[in-house]
C-alpha atoms as a PDB file:
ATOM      1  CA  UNK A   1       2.038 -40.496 -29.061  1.00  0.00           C
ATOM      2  CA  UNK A   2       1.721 -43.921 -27.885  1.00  0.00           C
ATOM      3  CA  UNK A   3      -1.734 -45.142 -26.144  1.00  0.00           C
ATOM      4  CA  UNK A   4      -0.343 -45.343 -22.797  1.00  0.00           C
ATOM      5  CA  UNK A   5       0.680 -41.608 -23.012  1.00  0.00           C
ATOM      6  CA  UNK A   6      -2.682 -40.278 -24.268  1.00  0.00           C
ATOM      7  CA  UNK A   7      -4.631 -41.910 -21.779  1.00  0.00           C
ATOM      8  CA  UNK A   8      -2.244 -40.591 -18.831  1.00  0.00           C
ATOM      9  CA  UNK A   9      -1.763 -37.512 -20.361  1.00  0.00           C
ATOM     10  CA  UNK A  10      -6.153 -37.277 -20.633  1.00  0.00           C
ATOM     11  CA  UNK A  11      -6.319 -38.567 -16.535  1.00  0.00           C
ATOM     12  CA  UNK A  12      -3.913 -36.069 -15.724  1.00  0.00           C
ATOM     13  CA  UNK A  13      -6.007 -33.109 -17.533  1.00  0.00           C
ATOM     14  CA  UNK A  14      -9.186 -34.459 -15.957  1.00  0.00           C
ATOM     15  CA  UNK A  15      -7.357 -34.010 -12.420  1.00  0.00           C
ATOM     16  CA  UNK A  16      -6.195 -31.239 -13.320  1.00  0.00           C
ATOM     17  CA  UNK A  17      -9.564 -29.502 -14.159  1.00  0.00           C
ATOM     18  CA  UNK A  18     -11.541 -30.874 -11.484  1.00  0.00           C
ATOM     19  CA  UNK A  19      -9.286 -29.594  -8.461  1.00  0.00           C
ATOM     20  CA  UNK A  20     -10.886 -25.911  -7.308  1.00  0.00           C
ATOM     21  CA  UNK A  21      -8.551 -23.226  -7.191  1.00  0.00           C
ATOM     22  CA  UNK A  22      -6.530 -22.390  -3.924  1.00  0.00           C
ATOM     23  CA  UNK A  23      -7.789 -19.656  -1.727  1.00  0.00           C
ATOM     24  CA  UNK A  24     -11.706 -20.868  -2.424  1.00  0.00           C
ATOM     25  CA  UNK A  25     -14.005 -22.273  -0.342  1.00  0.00           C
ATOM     26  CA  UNK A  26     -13.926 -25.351  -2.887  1.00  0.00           C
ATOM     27  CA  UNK A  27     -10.264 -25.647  -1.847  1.00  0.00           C
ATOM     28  CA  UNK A  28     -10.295 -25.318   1.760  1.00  0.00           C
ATOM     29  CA  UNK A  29     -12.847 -28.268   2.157  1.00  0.00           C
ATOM     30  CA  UNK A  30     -10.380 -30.991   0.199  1.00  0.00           C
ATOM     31  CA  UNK A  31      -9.133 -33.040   3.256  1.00  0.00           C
ATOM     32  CA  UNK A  32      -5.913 -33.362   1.417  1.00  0.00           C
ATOM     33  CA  UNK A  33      -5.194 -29.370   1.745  1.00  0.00           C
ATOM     34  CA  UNK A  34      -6.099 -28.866   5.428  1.00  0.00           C
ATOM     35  CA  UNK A  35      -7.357 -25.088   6.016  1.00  0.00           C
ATOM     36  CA  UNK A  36      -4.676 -22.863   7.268  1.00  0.00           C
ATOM     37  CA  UNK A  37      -1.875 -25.328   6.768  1.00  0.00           C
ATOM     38  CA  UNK A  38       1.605 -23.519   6.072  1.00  0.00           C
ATOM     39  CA  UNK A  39       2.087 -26.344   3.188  1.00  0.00           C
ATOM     40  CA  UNK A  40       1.003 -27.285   0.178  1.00  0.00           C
ATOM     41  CA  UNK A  41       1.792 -23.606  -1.323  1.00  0.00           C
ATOM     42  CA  UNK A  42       4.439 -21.942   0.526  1.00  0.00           C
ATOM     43  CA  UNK A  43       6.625 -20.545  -1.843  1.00  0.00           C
ATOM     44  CA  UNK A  44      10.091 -19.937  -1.286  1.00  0.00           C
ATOM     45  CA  UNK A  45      12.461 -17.880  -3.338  1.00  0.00           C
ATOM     46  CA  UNK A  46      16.059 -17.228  -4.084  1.00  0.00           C
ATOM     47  CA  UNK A  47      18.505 -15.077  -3.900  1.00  0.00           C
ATOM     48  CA  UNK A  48      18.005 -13.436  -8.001  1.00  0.00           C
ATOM     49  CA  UNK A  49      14.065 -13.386  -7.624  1.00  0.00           C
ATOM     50  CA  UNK A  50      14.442 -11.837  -4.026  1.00  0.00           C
ATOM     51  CA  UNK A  51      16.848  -9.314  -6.047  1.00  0.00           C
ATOM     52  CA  UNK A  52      13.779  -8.658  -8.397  1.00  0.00           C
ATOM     53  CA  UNK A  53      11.219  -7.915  -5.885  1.00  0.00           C
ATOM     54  CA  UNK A  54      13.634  -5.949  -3.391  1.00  0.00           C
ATOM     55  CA  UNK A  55      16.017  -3.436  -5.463  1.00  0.00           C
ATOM     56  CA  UNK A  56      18.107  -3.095  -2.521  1.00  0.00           C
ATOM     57  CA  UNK A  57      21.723  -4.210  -2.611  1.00  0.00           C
ATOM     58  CA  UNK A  58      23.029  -8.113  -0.622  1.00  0.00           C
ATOM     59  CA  UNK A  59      25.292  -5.799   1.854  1.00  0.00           C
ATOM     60  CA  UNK A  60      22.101  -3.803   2.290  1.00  0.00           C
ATOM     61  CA  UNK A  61      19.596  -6.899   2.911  1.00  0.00           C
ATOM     62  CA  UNK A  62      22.664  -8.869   4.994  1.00  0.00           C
ATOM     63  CA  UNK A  63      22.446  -6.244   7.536  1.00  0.00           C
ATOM     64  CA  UNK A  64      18.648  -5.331   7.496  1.00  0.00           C
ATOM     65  CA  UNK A  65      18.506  -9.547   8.271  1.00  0.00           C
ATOM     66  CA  UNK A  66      21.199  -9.341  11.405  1.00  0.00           C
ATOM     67  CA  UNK A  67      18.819  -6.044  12.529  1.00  0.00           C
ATOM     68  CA  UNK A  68      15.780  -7.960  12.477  1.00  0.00           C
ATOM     69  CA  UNK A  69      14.355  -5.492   9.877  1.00  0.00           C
ATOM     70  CA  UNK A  70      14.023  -7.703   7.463  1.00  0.00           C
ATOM     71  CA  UNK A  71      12.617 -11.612   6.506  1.00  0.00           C
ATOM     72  CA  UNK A  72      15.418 -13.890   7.475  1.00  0.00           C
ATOM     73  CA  UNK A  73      16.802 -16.197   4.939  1.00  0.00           C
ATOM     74  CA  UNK A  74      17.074 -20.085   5.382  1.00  0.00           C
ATOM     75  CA  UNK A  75      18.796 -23.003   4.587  1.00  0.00           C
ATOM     76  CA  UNK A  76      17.053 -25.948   2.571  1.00  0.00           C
ATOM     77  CA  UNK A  77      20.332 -27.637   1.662  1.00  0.00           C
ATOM     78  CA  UNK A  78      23.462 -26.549   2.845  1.00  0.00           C
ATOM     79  CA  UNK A  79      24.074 -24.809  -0.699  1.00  0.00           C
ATOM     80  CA  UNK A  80      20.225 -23.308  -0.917  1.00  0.00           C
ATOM     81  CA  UNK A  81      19.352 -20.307   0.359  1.00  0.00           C
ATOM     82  CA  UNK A  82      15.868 -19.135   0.281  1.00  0.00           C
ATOM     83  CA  UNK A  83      13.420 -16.454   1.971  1.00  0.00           C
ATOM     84  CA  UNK A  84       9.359 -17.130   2.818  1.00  0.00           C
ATOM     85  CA  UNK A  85       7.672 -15.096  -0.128  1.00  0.00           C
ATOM     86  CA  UNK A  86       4.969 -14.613   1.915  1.00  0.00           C
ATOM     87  CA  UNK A  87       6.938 -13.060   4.900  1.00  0.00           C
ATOM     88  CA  UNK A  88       8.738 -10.596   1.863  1.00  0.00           C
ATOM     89  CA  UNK A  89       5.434  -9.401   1.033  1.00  0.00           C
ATOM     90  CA  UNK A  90       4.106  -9.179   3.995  1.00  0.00           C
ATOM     91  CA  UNK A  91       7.885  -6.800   4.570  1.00  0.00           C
ATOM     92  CA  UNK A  92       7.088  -4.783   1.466  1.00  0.00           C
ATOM     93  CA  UNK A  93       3.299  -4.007   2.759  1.00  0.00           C
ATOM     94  CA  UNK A  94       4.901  -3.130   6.045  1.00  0.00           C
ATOM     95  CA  UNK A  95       6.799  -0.360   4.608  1.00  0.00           C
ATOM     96  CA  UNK A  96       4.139   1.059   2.503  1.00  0.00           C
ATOM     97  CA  UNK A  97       2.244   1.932   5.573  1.00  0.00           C
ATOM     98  CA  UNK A  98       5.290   2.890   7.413  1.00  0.00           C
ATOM     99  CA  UNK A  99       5.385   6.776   7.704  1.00  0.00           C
ATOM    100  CA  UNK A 100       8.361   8.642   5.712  1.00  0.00           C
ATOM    101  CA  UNK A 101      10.447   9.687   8.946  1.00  0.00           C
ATOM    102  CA  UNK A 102      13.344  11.185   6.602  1.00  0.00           C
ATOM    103  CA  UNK A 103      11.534  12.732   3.689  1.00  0.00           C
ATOM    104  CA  UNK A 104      14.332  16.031   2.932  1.00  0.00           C
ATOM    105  CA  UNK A 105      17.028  15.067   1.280  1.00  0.00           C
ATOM    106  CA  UNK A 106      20.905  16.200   2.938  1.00  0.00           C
ATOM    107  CA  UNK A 107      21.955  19.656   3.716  1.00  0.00           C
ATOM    108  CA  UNK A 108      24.386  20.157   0.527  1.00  0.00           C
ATOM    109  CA  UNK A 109      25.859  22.816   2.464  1.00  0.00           C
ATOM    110  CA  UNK A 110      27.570  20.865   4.595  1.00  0.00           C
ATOM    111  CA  UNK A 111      29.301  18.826   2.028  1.00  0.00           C
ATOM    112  CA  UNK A 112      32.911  18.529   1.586  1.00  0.00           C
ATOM    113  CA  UNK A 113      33.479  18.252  -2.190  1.00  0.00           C
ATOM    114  CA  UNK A 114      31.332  20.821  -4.822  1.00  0.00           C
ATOM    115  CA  UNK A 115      30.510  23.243  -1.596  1.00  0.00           C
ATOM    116  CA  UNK A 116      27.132  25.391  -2.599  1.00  0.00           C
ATOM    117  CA  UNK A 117      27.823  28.873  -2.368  1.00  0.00           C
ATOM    118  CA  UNK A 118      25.850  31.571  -0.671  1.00  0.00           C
ATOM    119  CA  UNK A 119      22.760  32.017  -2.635  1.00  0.00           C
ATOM    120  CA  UNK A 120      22.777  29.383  -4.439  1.00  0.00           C
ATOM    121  CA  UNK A 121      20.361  27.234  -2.624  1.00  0.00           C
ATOM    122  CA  UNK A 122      17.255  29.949  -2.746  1.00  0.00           C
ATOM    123  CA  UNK A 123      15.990  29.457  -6.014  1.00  0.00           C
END
């Protein structure tokens, strides 16, 4: 390591450890990092780490986004799609308060295929 690299690389530490964590009250008075600015921390993600955190299928998310039931994606470049993290978590909290409307499952006696027969289903 050459001596211009281990003096940048000890500056950069030195920044590093003397910037306060975000979220703190040391944070929020650093006039670069304005208090309830949408930037520097918004994170966006993509389509395989939305896919990680939501185990629903595209066709499934596609039309929960034209509903309005769900964060809507956006473009940063005309090949990047991304969705607000934020907004997807805020989604997922939604739905754990949301009451379970539809908690039985079908009625497997009106199926077409594998019919149950008469008492069958009282077990």
């Amino acid at each position: 390591m050459g001596y211009q690299s281990h003096i940048s690389s000890a500056r950069s530490s030195k920044i590093r450890q003397s910037l306060p964590i975000p979220d703190t009250d040391a944070y929020e008075t650093l006039p670069q990092f304005p208090k309830r600015s949408p930037l520097p921390f918004r994170r966006t993600i993509r389509r395989h780490e939305l896919r990680q955190i939501i185990p629903l299928s595209e066709t499934t998310i596609y039309e929960m986004e034209r509903r309005g039931d769900f964060p809507r994606r956006f473009n940063l470049t005309s090949r990047c799609v991304v969705w607000d993290l934020a907004e997807v978590e805020a989604w997922i909290e939604e739905r754990k308060r949301a009451p379970r409307l539809d908690v039985s499952g079908p009625d497997v006696r009106l199926r077409k295929t594998r019919p149950v027969r008469a008492g069958e289903d009282e077990a």
